[in-house]
C-alpha atoms as a PDB file:
ATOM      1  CA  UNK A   1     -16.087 -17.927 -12.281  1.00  0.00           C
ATOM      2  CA  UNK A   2     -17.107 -20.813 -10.253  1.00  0.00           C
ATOM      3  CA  UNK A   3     -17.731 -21.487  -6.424  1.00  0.00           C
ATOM      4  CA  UNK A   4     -14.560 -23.092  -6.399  1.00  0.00           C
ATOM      5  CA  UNK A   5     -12.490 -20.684  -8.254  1.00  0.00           C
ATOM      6  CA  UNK A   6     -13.628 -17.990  -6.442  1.00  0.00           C
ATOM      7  CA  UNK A   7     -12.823 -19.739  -2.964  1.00  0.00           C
ATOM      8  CA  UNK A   8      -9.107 -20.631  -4.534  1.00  0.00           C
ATOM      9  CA  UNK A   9      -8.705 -16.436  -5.340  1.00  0.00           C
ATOM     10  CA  UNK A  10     -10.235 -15.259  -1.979  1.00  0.00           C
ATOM     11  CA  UNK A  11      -7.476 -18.036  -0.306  1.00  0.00           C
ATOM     12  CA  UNK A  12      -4.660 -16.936  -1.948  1.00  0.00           C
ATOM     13  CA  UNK A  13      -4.762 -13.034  -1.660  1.00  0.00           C
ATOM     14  CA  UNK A  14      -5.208 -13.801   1.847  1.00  0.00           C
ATOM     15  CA  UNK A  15      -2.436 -15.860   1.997  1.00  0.00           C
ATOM     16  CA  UNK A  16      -0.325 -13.113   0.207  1.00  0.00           C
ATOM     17  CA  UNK A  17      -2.059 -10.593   2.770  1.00  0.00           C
ATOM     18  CA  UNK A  18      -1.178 -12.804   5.541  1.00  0.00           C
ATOM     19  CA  UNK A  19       2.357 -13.086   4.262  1.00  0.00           C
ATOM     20  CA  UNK A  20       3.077  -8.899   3.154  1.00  0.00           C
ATOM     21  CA  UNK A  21       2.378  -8.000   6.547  1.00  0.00           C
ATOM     22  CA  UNK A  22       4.363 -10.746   8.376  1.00  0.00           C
ATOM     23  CA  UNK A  23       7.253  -9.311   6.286  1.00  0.00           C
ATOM     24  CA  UNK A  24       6.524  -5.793   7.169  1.00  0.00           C
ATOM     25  CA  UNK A  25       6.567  -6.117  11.156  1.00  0.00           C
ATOM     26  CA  UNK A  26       9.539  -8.050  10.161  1.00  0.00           C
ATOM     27  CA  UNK A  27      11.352  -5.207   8.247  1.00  0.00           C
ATOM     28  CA  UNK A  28      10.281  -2.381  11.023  1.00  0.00           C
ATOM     29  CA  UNK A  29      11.859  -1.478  14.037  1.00  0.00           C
ATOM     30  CA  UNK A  30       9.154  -0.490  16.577  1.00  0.00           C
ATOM     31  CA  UNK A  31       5.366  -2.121  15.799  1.00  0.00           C
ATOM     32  CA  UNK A  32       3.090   0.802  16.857  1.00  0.00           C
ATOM     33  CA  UNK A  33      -0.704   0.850  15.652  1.00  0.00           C
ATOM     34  CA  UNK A  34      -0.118   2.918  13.024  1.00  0.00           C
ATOM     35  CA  UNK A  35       2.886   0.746  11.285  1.00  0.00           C
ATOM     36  CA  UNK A  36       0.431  -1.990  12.107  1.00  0.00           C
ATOM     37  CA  UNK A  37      -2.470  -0.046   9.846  1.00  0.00           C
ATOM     38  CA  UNK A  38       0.069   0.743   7.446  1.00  0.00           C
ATOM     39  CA  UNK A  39       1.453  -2.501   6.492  1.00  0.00           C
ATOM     40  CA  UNK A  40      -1.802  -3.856   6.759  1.00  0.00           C
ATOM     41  CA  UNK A  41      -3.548  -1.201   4.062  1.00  0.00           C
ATOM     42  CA  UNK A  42       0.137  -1.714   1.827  1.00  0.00           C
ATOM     43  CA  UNK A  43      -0.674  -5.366   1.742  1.00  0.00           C
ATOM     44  CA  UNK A  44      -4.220  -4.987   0.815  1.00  0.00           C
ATOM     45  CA  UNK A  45      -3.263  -2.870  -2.125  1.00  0.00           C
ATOM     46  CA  UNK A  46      -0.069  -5.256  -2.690  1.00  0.00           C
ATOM     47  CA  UNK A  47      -1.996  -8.406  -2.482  1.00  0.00           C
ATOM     48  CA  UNK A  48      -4.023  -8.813  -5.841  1.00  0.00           C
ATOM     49  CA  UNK A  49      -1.184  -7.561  -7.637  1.00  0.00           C
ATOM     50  CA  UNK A  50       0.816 -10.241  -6.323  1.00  0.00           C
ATOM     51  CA  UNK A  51      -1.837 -12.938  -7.643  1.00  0.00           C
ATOM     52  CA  UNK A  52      -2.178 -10.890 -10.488  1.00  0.00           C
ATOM     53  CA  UNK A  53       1.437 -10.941 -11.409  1.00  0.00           C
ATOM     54  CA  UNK A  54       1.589 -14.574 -10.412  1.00  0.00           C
ATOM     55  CA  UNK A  55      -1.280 -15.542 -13.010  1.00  0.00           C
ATOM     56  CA  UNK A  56       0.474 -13.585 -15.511  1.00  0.00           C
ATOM     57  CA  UNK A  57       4.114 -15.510 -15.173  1.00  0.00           C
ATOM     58  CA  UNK A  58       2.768 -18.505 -14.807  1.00  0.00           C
ATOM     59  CA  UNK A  59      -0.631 -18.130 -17.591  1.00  0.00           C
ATOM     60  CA  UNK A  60      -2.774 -19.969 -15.320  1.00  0.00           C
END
């Protein structure tokens, strides 16, 4: 894995990070710290799964 490769995965589960818990404090009704630590943790578990799944459809 190259420099550049590397740099591309780091950016995009971050962006899918970024994006999982924007949707979370969306979906709940009262943001509290510990729906904040929550969501956060879900979408650091959810995150490379959601590259990974996205590598898989598209075979890149």
């Amino acid at each position: 894995m190259t420099r550049r490769t590397r740099l591309l995965a780091v950016a995009e589960v971050l962006t899918w990070w970024v994006l999982l818990v924007a949707l979370w404090l969306a979906l709940i009704s009262a943001v509290d710290t510990l729906e904040l630590v929550v969501g956060a943790s879900a979408a650091a578990l959810a995150a490379p799964a959601a590259r990974a799944a996205r590598r898989a459809v598209t075979d890149r």
